[in-house]
Protein backbone atom coordinates (compact mmCIF):
# COMPACT_ATOMS: atom_id res chain seq x y z
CA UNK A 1 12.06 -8.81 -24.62
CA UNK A 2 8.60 -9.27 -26.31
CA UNK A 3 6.91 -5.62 -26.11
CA UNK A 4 3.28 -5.21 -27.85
CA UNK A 5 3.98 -2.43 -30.03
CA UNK A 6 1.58 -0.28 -31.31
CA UNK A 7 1.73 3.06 -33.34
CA UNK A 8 2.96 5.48 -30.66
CA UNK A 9 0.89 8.83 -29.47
CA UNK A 10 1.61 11.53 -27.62
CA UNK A 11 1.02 10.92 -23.93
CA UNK A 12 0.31 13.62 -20.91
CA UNK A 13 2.65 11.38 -18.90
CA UNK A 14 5.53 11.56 -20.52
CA UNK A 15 6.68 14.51 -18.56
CA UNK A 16 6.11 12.46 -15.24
CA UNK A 17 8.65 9.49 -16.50
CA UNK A 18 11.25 12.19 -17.68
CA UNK A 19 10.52 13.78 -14.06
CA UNK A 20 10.83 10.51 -12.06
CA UNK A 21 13.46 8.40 -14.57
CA UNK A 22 16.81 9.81 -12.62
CA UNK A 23 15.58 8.64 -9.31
CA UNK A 24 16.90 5.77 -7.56
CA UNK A 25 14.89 2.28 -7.04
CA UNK A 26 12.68 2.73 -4.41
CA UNK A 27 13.20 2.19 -0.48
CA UNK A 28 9.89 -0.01 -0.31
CA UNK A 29 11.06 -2.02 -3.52
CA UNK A 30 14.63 -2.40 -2.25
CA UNK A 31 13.30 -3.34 1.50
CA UNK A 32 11.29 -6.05 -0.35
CA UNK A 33 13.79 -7.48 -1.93
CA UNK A 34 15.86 -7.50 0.57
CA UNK A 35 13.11 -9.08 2.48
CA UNK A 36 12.52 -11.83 0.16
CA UNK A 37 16.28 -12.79 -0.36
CA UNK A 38 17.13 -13.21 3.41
CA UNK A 39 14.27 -15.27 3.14
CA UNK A 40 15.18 -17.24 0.56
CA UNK A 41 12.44 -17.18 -1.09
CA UNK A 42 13.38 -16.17 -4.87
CA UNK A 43 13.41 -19.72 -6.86
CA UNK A 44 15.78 -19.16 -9.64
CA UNK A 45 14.60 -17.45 -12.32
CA UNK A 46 11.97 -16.31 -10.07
CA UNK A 47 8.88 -14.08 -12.11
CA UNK A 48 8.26 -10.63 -10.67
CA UNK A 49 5.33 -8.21 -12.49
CA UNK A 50 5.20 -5.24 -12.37
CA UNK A 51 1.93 -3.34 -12.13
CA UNK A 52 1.79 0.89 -13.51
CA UNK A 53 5.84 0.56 -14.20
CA UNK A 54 5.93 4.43 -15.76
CA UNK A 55 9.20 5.77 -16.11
CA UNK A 56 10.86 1.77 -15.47
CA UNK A 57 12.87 2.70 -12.83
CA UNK A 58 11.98 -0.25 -10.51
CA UNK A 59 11.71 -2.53 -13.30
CA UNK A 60 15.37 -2.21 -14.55
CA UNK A 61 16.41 -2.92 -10.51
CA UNK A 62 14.32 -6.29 -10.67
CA UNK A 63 16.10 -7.67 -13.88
CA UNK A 64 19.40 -5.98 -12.67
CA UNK A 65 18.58 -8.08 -9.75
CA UNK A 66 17.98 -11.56 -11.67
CA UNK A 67 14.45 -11.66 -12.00
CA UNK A 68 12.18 -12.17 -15.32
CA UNK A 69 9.93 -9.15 -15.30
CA UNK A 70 6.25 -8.91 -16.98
CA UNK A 71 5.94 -4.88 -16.92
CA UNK A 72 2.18 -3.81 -17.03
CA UNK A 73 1.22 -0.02 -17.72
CA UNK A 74 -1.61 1.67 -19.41
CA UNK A 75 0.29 3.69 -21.49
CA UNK A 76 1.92 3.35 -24.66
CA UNK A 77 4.32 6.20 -23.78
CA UNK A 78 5.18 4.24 -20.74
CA UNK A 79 6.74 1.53 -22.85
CA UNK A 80 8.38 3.61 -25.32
CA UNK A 81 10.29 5.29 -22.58
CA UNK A 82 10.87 1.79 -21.08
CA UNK A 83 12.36 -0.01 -24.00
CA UNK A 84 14.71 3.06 -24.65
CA UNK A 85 16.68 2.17 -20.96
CA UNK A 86 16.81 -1.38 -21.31
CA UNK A 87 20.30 -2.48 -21.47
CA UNK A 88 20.96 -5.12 -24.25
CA UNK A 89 21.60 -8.03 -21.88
CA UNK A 90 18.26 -7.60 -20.05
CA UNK A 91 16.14 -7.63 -22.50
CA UNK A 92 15.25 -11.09 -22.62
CA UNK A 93 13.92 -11.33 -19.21
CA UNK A 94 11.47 -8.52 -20.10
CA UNK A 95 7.88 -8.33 -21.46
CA UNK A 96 6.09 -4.96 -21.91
CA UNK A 97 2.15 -5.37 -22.16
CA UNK A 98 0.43 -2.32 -22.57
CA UNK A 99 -3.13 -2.09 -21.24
CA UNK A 100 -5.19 -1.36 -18.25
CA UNK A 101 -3.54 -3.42 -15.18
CA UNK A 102 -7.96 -4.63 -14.15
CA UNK A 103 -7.75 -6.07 -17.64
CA UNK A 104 -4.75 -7.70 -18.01
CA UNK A 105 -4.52 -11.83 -16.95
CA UNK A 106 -1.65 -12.39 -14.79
CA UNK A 107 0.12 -15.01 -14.95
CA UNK A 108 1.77 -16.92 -11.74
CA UNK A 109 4.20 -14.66 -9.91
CA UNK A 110 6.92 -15.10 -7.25
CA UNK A 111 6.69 -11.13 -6.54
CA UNK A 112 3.88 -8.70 -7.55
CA UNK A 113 5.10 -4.77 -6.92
CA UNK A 114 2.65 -2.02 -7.44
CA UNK A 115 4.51 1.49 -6.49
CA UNK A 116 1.96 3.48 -5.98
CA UNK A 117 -0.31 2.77 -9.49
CA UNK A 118 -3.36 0.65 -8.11
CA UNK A 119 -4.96 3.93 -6.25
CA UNK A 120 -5.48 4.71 -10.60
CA UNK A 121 -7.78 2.31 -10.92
CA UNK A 122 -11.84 2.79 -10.43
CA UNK A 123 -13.09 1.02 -7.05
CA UNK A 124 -14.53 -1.50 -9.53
CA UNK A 125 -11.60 -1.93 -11.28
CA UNK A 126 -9.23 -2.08 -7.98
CA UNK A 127 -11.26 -5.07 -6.53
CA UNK A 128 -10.67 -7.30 -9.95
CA UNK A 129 -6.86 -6.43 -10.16
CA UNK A 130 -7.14 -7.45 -6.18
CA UNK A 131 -8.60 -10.67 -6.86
CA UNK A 132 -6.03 -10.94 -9.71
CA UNK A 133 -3.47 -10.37 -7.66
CA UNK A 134 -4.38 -12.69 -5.12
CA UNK A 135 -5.01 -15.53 -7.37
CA UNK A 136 -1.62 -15.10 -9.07
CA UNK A 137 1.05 -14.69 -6.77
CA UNK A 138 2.59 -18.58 -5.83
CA UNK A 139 2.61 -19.03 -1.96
CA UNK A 140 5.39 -17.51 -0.48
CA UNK A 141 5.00 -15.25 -3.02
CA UNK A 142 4.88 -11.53 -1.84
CA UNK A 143 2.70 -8.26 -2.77
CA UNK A 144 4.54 -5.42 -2.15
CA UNK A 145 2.95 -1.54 -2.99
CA UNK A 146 0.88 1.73 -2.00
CA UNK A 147 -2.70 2.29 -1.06
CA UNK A 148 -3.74 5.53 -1.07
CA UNK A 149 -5.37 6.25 2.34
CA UNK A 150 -8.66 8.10 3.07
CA UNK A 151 -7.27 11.63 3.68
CA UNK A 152 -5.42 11.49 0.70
CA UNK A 153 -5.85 15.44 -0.68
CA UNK A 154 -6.68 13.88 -3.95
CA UNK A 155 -9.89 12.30 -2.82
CA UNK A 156 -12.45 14.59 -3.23
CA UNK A 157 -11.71 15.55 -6.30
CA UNK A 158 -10.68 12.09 -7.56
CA UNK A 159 -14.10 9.71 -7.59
CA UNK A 160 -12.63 7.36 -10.38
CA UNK A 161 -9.46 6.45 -8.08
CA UNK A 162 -9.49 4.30 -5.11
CA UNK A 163 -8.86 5.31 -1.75
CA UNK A 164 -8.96 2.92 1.36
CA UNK A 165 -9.11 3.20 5.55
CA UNK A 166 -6.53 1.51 7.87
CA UNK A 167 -9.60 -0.98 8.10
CA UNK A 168 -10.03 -1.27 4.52
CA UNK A 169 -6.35 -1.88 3.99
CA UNK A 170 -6.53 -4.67 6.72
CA UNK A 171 -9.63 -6.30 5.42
CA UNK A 172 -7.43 -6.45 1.70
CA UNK A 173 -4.54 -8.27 3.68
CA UNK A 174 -6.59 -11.11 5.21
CA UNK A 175 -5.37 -14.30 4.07
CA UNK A 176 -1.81 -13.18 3.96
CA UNK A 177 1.03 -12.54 6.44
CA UNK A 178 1.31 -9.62 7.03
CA UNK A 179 5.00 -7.96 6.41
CA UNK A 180 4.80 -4.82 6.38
CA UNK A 181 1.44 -1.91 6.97
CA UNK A 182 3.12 1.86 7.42
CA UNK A 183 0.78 4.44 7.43
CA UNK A 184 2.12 7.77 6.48
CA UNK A 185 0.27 11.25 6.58
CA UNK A 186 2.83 14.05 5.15
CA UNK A 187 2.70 17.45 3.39
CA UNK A 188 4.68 16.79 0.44
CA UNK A 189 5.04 17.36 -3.67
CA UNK A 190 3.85 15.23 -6.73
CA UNK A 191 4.75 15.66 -10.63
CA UNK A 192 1.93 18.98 -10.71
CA UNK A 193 3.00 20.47 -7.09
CA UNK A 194 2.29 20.55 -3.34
CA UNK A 195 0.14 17.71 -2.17
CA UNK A 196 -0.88 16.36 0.91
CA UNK A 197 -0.18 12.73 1.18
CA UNK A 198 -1.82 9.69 3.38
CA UNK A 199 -1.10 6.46 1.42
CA UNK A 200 0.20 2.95 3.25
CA UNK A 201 3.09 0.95 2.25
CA UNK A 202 2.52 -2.68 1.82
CA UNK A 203 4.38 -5.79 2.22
CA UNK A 204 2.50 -9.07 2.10
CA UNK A 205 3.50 -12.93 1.27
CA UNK A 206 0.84 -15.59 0.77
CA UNK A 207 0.82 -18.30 3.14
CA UNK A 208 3.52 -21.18 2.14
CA UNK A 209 2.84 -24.70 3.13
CA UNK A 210 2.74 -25.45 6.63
CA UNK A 211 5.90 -27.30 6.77
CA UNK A 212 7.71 -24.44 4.61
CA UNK A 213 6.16 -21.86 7.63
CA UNK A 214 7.33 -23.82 10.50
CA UNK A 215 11.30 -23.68 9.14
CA UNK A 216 10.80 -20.12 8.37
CA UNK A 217 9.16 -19.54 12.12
CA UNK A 218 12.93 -21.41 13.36
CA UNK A 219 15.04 -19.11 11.41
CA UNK A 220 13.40 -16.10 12.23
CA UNK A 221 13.82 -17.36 16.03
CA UNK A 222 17.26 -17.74 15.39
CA UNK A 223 18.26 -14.71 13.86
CA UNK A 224 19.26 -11.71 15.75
CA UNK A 225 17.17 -9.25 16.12
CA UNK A 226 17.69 -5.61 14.39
């Protein structure tokens, strides 16, 4: 593992990762997995980034999982708490860079999983990681995260986070196939109490060559349905 360490601060988050660090992985990164192995379509060694990683959770499924992991969050405390879970025989398969996801150069990806951390960044900061995002992930490579939707309770009150429509969400997926688009409107809690959530999970893989799509179109025939 090659972290960029810095001298370590105090962080307001580090509640939230003790908080969130004895969940399990979660369903949408599981069902993407799953997803992308009955597909067939991890390459050995296959790189997966991680974009607002917090507490690790997800990350330490991907590299329990096979996968060499470049694990992006804004905050120092973030990696600390990382690097502490990290079992020995991982650790090579891991790099920690600490900075603000719109600023960070990604580099080509097989899998790029954002659970629920690009609604953080400013509008003008959501459409560069976008393009980033889009511009690094191979073909047949898959996005897989949260937007946060337009009745989100946070958005009034939020102007430096990003919020999107059904439409806006469907404008951002043009150019992909199209996996996975669940809207979901629920009374619910967060890390500082009751919230009322509207967010969409996101599954998307960019376009393969056309001879790759055509064998994937005959499986999928041929499988049974669920």
């Amino acid at each position: 593992m090659t972290p960029r360490r810095r001298r370590r601060s105090s962080s307001p988050w580090t509640g939230y990762y003790r908080w969130t660090a004895g969940r399990p992985p979660r369903e949408h990164l599981l069902r993407t997995l799953d997803h992308i192995d009955w597909e067939g379509g991890r390459p050995p060694r296959g790189t997966a980034i991680e974009l607002g990683f917090g507490a690790g959770t997800d990350t330490l499924e991907l590299l329990r999982r096979g996968w060499r992991v470049l694990a992006v969050d804004g905050e120092r405390a973030a990696a600390a708490f990382l690097d502490r879970r990290v079992p020995a025989e991982h650790r090579r398969r891991l790099t920690i860079v600490v900075g603000p996801m719109e600023t960070i150069a990604l580099p080509p990806a097989d899998l790029i999983y954002a659970s629920f951390s690009l609604p953080f960044c400013p509008p003008d900061g959501f459409r560069r990681v976008w393009a980033a995002i889009r511009a690094s992930l191979k073909p047949g490579g898959h996005f897989a995260g949260q937007l946060f939707g337009d009745r989100d309770e946070w958005r009034p009150r939020q102007p430096t986070m990003t919020f999107h429509s059904l439409s806006e969400v469907r404008r951002l997926a043009r150019g992909f196939s199209l996996e996975l688009l669940r809207e979901t409107t629920e009374a619910g809690m967060s890390y500082h109490g009751p919230k009322r959530w509207h967010y969409f999970d996101v599954i998307l893989e960019k376009p393969r060559s056309a001879r790759r799509r055509s064998g994937r179109r005959r499986r999928a025939r041929a499988s049974p349905s669920a």
